[in-house]
N, C-alpha and C. Protein backbone atom coordinates (compact mmCIF):
# COMPACT_ATOMS: atom_id res chain seq x y z
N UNK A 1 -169.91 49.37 -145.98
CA UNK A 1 -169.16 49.62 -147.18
C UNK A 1 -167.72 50.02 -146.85
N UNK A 2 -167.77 50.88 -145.92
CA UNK A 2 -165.95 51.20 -145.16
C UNK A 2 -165.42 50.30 -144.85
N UNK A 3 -165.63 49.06 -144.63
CA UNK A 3 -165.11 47.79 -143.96
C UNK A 3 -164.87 47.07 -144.98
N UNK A 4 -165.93 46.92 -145.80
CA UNK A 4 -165.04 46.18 -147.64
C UNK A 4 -164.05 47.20 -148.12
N UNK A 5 -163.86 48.43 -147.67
CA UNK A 5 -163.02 49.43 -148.75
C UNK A 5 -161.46 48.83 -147.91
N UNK A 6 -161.74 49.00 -146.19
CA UNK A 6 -160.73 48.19 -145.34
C UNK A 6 -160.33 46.95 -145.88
N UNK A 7 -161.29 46.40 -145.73
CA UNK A 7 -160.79 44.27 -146.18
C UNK A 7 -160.07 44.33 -147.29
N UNK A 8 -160.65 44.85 -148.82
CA UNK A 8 -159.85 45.07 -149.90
C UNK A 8 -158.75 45.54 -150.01
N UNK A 9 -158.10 46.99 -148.92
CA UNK A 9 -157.39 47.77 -149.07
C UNK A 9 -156.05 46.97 -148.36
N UNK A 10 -156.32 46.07 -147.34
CA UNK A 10 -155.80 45.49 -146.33
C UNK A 10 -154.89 44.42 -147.20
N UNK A 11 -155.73 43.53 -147.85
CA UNK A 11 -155.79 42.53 -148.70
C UNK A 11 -154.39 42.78 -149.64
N UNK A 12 -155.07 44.04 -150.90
CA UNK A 12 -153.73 44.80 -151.77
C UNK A 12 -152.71 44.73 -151.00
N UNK A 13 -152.81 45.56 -150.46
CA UNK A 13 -151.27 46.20 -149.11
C UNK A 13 -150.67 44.92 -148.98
N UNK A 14 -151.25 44.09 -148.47
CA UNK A 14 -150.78 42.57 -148.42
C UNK A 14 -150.02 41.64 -149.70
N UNK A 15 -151.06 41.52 -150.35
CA UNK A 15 -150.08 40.90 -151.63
C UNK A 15 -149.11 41.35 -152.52
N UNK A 16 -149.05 43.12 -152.62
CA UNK A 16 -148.27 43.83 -152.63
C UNK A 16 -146.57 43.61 -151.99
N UNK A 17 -146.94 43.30 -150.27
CA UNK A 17 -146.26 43.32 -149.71
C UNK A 17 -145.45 42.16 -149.80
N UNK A 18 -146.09 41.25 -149.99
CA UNK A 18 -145.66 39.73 -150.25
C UNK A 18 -144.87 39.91 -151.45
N UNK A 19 -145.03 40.12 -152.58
CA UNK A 19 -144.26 40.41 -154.04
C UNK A 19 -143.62 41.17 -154.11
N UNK A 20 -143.03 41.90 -153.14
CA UNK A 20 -141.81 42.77 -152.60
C UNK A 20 -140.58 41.93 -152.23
N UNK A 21 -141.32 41.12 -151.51
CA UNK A 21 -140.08 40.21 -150.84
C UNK A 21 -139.59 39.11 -151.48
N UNK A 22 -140.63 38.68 -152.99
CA UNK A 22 -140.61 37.37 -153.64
C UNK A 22 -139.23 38.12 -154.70
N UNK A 23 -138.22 36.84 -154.63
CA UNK A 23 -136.62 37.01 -155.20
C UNK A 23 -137.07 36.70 -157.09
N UNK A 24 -137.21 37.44 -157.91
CA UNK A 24 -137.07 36.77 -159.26
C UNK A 24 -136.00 35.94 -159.54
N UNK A 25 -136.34 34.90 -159.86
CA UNK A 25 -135.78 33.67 -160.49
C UNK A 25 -135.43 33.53 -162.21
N UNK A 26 -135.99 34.36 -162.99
CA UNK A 26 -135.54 34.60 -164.06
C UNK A 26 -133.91 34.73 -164.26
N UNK A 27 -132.85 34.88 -163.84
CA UNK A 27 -131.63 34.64 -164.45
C UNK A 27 -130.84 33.23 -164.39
N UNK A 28 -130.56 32.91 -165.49
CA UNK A 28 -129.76 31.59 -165.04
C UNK A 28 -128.50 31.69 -165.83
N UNK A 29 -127.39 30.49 -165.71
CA UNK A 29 -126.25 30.62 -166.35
C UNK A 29 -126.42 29.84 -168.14
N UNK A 30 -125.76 30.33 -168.69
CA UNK A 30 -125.76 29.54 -169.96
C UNK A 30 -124.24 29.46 -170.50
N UNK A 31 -123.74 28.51 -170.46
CA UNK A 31 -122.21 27.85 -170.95
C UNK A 31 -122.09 28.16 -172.26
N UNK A 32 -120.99 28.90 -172.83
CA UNK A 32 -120.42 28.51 -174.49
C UNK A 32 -120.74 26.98 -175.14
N UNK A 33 -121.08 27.26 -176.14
CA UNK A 33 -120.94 25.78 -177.09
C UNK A 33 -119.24 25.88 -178.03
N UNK A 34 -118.36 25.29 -177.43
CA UNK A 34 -117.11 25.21 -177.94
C UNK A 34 -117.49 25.35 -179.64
N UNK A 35 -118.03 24.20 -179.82
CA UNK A 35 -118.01 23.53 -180.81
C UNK A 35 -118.16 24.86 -182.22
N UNK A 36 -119.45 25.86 -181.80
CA UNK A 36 -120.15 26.59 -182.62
C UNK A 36 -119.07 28.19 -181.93
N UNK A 37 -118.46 28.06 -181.26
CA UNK A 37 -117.46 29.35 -180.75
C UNK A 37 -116.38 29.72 -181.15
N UNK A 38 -115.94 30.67 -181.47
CA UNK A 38 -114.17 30.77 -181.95
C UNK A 38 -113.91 32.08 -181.84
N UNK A 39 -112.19 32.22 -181.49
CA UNK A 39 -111.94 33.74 -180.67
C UNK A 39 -110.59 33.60 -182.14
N UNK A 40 -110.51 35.33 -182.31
CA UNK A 40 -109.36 35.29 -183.23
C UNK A 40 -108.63 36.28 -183.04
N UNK A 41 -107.19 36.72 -183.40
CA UNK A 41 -106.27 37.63 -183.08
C UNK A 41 -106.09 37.78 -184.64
N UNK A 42 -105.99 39.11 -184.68
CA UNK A 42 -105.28 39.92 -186.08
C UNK A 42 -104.14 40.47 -185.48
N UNK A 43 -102.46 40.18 -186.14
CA UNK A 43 -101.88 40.67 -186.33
C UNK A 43 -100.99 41.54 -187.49
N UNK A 44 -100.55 42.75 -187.09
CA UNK A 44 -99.98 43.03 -189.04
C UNK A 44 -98.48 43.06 -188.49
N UNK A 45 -97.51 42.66 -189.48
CA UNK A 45 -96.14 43.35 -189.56
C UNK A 45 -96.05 44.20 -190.77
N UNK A 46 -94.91 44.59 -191.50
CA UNK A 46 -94.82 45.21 -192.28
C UNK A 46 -94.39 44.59 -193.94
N UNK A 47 -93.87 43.00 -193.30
CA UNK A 47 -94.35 42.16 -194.37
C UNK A 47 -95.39 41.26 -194.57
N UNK A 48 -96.01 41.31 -193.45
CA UNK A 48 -97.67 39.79 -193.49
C UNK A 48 -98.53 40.40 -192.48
N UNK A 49 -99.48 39.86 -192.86
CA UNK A 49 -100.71 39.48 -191.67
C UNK A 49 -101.18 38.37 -191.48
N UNK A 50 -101.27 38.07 -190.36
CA UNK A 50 -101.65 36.58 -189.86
C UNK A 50 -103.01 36.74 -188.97
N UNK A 51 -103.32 35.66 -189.06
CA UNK A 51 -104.65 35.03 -187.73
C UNK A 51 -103.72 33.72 -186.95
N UNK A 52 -104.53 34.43 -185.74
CA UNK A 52 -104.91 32.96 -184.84
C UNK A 52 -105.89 32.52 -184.52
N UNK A 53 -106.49 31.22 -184.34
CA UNK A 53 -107.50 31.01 -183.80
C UNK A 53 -107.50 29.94 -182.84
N UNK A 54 -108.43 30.34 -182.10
CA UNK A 54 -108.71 29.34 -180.44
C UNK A 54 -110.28 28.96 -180.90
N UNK A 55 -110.26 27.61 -180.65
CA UNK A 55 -111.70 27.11 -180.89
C UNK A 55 -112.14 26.64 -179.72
N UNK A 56 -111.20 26.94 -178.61
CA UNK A 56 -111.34 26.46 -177.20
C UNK A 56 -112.06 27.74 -176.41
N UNK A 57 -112.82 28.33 -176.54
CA UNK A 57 -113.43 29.51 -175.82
C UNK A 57 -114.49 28.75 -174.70
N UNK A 58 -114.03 29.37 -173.65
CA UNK A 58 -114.65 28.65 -172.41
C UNK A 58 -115.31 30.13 -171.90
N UNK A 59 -116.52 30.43 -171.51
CA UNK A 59 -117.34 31.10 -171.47
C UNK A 59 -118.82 31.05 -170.45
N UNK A 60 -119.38 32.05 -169.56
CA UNK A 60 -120.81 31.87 -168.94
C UNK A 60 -121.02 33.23 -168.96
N UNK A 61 -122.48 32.88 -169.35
CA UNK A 61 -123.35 34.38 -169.27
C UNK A 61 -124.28 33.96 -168.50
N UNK A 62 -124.59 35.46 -167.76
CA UNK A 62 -125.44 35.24 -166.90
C UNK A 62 -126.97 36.14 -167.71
N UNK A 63 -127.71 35.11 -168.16
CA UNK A 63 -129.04 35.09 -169.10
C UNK A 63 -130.16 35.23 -168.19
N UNK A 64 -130.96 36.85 -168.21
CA UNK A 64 -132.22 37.07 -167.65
C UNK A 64 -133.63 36.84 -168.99
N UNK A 65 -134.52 35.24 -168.78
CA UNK A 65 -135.20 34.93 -169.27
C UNK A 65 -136.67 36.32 -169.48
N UNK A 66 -136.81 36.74 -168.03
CA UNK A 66 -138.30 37.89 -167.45
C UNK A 66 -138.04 38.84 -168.53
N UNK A 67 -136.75 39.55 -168.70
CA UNK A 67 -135.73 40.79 -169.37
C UNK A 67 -135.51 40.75 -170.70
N UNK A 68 -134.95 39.53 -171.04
CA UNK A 68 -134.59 39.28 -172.26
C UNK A 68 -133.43 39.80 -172.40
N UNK A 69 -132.84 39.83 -171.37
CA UNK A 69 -131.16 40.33 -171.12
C UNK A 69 -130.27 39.78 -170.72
N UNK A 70 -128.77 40.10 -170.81
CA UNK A 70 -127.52 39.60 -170.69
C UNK A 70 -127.34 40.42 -169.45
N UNK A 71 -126.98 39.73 -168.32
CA UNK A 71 -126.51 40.17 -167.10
C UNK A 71 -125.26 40.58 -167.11
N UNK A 72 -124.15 39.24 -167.29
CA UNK A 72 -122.81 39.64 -167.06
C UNK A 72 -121.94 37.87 -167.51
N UNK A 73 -120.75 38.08 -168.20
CA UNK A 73 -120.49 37.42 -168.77
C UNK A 73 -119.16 37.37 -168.53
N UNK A 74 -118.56 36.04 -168.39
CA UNK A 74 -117.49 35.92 -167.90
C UNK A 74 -116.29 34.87 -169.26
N UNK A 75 -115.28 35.00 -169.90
CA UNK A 75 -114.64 34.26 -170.95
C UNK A 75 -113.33 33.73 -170.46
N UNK A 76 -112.87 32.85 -170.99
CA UNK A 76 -111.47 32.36 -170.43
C UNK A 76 -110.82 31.92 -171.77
N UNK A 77 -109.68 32.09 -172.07
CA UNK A 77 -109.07 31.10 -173.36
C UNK A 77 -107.44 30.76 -173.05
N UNK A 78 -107.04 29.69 -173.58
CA UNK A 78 -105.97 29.49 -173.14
C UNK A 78 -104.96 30.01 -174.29
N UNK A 79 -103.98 30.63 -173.83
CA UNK A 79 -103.13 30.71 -175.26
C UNK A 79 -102.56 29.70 -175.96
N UNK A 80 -102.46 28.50 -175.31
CA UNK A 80 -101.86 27.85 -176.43
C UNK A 80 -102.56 27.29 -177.59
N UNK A 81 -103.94 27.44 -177.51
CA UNK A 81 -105.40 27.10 -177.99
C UNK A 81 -105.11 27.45 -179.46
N UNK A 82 -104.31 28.95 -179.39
CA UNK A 82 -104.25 29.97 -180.64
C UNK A 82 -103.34 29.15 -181.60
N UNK A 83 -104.04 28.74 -183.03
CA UNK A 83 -103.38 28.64 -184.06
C UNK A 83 -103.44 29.51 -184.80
N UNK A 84 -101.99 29.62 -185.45
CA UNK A 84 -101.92 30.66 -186.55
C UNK A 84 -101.36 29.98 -187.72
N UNK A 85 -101.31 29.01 -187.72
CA UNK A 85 -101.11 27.92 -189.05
C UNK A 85 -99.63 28.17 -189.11
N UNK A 86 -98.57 28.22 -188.18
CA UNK A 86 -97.51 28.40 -188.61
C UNK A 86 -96.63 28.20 -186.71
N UNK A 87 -96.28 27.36 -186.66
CA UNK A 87 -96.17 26.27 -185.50
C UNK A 87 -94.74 26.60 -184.89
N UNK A 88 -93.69 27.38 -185.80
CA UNK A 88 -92.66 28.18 -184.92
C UNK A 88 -93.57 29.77 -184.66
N UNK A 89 -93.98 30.18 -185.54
CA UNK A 89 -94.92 31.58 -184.62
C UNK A 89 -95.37 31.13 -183.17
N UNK A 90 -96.26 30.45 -183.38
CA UNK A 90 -97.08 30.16 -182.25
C UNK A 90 -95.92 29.73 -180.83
N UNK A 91 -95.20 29.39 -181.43
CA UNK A 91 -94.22 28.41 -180.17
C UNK A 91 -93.77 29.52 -179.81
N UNK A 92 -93.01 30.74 -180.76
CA UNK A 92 -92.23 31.84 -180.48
C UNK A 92 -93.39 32.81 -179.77
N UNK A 93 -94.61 32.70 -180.02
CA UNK A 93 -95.68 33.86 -179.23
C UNK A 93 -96.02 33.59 -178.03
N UNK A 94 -96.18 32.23 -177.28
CA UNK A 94 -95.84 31.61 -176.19
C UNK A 94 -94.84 31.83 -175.39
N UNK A 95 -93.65 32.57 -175.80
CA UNK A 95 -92.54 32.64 -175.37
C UNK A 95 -92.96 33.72 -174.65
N UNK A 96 -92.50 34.88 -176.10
CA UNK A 96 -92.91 36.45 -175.23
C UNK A 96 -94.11 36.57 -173.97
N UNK A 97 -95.53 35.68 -174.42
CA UNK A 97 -96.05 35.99 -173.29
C UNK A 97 -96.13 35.15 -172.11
N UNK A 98 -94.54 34.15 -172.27
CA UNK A 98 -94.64 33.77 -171.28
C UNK A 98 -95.89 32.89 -170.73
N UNK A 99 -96.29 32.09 -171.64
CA UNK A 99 -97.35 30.84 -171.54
C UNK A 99 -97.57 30.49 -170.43
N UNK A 100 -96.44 29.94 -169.92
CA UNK A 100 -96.36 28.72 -168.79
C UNK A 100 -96.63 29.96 -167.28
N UNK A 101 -95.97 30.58 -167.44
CA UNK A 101 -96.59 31.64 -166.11
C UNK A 101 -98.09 32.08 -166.27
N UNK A 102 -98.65 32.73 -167.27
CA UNK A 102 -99.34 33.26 -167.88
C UNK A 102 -100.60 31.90 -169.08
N UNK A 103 -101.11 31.62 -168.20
CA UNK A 103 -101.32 30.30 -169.32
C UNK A 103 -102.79 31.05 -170.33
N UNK A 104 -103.39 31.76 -169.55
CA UNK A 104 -104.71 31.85 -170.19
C UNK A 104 -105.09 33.57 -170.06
N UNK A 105 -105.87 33.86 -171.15
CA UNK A 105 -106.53 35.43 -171.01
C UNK A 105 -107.89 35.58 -170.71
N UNK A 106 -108.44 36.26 -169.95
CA UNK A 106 -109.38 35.97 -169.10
C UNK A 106 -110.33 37.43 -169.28
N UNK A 107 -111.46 37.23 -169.37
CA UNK A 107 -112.15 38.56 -169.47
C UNK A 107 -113.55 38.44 -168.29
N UNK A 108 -114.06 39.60 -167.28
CA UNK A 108 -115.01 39.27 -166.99
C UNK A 108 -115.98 40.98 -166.49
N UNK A 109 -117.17 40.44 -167.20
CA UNK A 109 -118.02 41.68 -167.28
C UNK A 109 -118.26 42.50 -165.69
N UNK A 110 -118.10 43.87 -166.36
CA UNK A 110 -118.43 44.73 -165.09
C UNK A 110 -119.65 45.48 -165.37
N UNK A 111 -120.13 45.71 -166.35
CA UNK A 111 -121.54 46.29 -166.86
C UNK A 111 -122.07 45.58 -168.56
N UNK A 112 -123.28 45.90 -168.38
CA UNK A 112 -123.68 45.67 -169.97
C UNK A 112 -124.57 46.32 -170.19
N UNK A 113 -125.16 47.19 -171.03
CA UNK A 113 -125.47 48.19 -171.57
C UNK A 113 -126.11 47.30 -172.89
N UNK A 114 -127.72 47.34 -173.14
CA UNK A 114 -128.22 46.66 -174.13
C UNK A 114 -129.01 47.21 -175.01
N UNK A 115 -129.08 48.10 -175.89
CA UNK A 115 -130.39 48.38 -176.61
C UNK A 115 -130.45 47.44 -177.83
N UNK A 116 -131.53 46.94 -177.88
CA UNK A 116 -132.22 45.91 -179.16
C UNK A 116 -131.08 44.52 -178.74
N UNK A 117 -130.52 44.95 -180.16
CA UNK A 117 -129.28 43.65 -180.32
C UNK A 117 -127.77 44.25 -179.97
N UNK A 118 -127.89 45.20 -179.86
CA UNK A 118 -126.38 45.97 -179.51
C UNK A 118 -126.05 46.13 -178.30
N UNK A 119 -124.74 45.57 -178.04
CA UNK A 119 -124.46 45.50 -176.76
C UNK A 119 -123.02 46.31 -176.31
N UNK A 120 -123.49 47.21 -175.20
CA UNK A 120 -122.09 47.87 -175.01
C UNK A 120 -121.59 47.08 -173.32
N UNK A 121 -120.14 46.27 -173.68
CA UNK A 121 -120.00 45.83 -172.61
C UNK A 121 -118.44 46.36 -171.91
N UNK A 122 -118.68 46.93 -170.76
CA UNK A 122 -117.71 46.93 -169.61
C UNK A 122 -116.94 46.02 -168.82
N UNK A 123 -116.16 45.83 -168.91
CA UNK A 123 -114.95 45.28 -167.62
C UNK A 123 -114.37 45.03 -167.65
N UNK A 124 -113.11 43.92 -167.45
CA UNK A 124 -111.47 43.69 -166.76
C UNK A 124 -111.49 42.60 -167.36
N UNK A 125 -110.14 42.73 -168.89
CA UNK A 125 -109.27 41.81 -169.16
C UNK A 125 -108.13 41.73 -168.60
N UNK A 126 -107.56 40.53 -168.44
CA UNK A 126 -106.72 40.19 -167.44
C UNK A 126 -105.69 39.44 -168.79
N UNK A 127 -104.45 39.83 -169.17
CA UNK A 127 -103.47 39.02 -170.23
C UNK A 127 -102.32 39.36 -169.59
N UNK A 128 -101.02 38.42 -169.94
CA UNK A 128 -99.47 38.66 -169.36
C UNK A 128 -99.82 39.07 -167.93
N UNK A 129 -100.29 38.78 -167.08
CA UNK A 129 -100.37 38.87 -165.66
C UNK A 129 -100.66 40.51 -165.73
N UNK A 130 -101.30 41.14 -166.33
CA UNK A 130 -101.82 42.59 -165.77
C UNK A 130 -103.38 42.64 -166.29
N UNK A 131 -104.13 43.21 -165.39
CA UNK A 131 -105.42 43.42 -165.31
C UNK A 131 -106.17 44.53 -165.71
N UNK A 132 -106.76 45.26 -166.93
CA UNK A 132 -107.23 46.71 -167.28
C UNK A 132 -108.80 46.55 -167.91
N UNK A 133 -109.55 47.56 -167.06
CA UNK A 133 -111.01 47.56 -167.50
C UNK A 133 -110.60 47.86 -168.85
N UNK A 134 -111.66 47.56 -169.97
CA UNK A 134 -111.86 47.70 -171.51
C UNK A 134 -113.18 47.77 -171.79
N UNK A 135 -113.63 48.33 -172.54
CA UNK A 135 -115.06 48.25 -173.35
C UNK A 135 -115.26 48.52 -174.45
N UNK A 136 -116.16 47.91 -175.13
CA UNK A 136 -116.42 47.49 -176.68
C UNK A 136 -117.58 47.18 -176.88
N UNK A 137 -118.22 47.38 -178.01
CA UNK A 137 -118.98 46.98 -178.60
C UNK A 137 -118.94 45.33 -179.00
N UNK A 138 -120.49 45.04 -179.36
CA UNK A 138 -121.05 43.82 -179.87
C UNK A 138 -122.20 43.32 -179.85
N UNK A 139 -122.65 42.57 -180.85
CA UNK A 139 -123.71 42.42 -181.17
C UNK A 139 -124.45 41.41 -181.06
N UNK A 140 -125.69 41.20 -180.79
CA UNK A 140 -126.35 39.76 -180.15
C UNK A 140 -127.28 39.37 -181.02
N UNK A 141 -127.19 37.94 -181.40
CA UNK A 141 -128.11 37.33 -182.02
C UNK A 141 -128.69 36.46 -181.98
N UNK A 142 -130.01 36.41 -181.91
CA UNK A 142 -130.97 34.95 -181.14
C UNK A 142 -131.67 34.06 -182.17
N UNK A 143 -131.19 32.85 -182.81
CA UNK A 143 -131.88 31.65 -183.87
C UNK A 143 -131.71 30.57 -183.22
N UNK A 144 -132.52 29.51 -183.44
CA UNK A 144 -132.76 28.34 -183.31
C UNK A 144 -132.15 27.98 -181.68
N UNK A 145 -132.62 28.64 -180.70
CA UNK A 145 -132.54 28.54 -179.34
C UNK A 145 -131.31 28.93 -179.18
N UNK A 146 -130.03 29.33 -179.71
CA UNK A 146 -129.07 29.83 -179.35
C UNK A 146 -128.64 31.68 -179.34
N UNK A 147 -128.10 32.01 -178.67
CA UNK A 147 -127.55 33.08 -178.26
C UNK A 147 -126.37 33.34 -178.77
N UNK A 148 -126.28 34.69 -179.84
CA UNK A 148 -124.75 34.23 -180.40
C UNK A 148 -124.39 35.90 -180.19
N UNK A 149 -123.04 35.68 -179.67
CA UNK A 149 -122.54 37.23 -179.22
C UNK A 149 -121.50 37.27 -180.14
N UNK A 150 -121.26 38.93 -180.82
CA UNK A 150 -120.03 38.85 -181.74
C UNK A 150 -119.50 40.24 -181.51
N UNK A 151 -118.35 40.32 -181.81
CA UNK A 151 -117.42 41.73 -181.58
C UNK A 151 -116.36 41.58 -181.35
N UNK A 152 -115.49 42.65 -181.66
CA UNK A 152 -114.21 42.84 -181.86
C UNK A 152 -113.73 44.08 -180.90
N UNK A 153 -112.28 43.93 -180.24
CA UNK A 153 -111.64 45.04 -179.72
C UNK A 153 -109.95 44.64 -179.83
N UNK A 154 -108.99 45.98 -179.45
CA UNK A 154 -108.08 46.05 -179.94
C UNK A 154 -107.04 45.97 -178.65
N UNK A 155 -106.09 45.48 -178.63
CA UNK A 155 -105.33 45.30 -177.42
C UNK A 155 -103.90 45.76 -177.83
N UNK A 156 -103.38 46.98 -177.47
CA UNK A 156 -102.04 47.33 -177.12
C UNK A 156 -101.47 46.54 -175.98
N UNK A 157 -100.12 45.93 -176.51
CA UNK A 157 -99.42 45.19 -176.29
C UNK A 157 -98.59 45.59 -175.04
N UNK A 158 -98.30 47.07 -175.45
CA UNK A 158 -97.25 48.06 -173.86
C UNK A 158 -98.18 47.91 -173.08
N UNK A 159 -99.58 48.07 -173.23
CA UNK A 159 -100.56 48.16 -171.85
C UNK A 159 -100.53 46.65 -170.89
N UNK A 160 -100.01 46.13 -171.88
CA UNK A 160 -99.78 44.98 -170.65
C UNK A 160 -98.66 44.30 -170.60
N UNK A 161 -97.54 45.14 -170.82
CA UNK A 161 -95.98 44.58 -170.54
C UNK A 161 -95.35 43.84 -171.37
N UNK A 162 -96.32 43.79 -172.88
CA UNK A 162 -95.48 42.69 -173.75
C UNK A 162 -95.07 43.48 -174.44
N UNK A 163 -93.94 42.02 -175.01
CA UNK A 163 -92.66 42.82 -175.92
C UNK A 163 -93.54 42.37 -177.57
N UNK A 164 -93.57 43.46 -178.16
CA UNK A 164 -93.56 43.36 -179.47
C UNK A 164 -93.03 42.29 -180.53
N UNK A 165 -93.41 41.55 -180.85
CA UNK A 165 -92.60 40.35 -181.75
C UNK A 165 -92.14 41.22 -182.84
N UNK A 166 -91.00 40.68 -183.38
CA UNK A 166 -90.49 40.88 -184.07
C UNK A 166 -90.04 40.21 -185.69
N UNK A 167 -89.75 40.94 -187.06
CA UNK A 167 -89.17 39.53 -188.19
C UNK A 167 -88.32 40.41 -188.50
N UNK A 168 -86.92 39.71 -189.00
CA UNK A 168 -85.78 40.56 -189.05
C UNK A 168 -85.66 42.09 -188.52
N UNK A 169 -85.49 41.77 -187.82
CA UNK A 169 -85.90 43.50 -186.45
C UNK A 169 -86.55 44.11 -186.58
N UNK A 170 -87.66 44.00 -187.20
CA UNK A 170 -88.43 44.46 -187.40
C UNK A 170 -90.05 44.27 -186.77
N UNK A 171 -90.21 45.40 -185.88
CA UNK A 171 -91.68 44.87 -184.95
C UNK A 171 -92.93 45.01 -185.73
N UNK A 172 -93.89 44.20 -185.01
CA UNK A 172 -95.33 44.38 -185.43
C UNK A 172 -95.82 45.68 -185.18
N UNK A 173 -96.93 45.64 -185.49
CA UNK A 173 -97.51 47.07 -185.11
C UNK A 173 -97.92 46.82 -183.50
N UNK A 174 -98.15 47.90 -182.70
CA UNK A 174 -98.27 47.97 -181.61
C UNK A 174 -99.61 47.41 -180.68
N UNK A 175 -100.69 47.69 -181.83
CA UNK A 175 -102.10 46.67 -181.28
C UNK A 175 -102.37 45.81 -181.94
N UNK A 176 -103.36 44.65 -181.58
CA UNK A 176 -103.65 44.24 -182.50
C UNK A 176 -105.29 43.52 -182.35
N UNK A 177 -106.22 43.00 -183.38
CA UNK A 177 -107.36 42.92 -183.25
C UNK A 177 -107.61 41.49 -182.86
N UNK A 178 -108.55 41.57 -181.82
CA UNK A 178 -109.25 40.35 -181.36
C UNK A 178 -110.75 40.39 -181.45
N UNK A 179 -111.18 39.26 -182.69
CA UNK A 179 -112.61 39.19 -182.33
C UNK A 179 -113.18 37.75 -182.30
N UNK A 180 -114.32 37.91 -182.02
CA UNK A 180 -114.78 36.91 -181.28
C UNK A 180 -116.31 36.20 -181.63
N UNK A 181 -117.09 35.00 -181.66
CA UNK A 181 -117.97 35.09 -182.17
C UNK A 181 -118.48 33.89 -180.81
N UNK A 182 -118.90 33.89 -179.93
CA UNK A 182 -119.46 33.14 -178.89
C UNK A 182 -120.84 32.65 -179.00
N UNK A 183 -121.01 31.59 -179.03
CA UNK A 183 -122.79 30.85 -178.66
C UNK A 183 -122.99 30.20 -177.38
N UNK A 184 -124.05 30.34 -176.84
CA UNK A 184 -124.65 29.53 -175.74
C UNK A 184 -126.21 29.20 -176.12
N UNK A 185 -126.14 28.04 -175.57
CA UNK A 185 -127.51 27.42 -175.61
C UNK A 185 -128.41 27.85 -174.87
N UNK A 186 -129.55 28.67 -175.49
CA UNK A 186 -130.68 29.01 -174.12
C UNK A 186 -131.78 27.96 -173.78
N UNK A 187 -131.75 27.17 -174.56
CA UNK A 187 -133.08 25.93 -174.54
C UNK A 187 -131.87 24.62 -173.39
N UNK A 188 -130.89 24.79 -173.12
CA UNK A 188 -130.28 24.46 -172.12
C UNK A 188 -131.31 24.42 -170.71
N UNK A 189 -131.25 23.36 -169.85
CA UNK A 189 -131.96 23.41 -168.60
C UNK A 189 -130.86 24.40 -167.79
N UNK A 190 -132.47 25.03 -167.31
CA UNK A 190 -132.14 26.08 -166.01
C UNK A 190 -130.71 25.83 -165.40
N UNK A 191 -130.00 26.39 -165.12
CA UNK A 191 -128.82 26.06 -164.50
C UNK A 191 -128.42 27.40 -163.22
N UNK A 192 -129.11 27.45 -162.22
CA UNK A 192 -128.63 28.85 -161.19
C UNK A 192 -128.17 28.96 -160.47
């Protein structure tokens, strides 16, 4: 009977040991769907408020299937992407930030923090050539095989060296709101 309690005990210890070393394969990448994605900027002056919008949001999350979690997520957009329905703005907002040096704003996750559908995410936007961790809220929603992330945060303009636009000398307000509404396909093949 000590020798089956051995063989058995031997056995556990063993497959145990084996599923220690086995790598989970549950995370894979999942790409933005342009099409169903769009990033927007709120600005106010003291006579208007405007939008822009980029329908060009280029985007990967890194999707744990085992978890049912968001690993870490990486966004890119180009500025010239941004319409604001008004085609000397846009040309003149290109200017200040200096487009052509500066072509694109870039965000990429340093933590994510998930309870249910709420997501608190950490890390480094990168705009006008300067780089500053940020974190914000947002919220996740899962229908018809897609993954749809949404939230908003606020970007002061001094924090990253830009000049304030201006209408008859008169500046905008100093932040202004960017939100965002991202999808990826999870019924997408494995991609790791």
């Amino acid at each position: 009977m000590n020798r089956s309690i051995g063989i058995l005990s031997a056995f556990t210890i063993g497959i145990i040991g084996m599923l220690a070393f086995v790598a989970p394969t549950a995370s894979r990448k999942l790409m933005a769907d342009k099409s169903q994605s769009v990033m927007t900027y709120t600005m106010h002056h003291p006579m208007h408020t405007w939008d822009g919008v980029s329908r060009e949001v280029q985007s990967v999350l890194v999707y744990n299937d085992a978890t049912d979690r968001i690993e870490a997520v990486a966004v890119a957009v180009k500025l010239a992407s941004f319409d604001s329905q008004n085609a000397n703005r846009d040309s003149h907002a290109l200017e200040i930030l200096d487009g052509i040096r500066y072509p694109r704003v870039t965000f990429s996750s340093t933590g994510i923090e998930q309870t249910q559908d709420k997501l608190k995410i950490r890390g480094n936007l990168t705009f006008h050539g300067v780089t500053k961790p940020i974190e914000f809220q947002a919220v996740r929603a899962d229908k018809a095989g897609q993954l749809l992330a949404t939230g908003e945060f606020s970007i002061k303009m001094s924090d990253y060296n830009i000049e304030r636009p201006s209408l008859m000398m008169v500046p905008t307000d100093e932040s202004f709101l960017v939100k965002f509404s991202v999808a990826y396909n999870k019924t997408a093949p494995v991609n790791q």
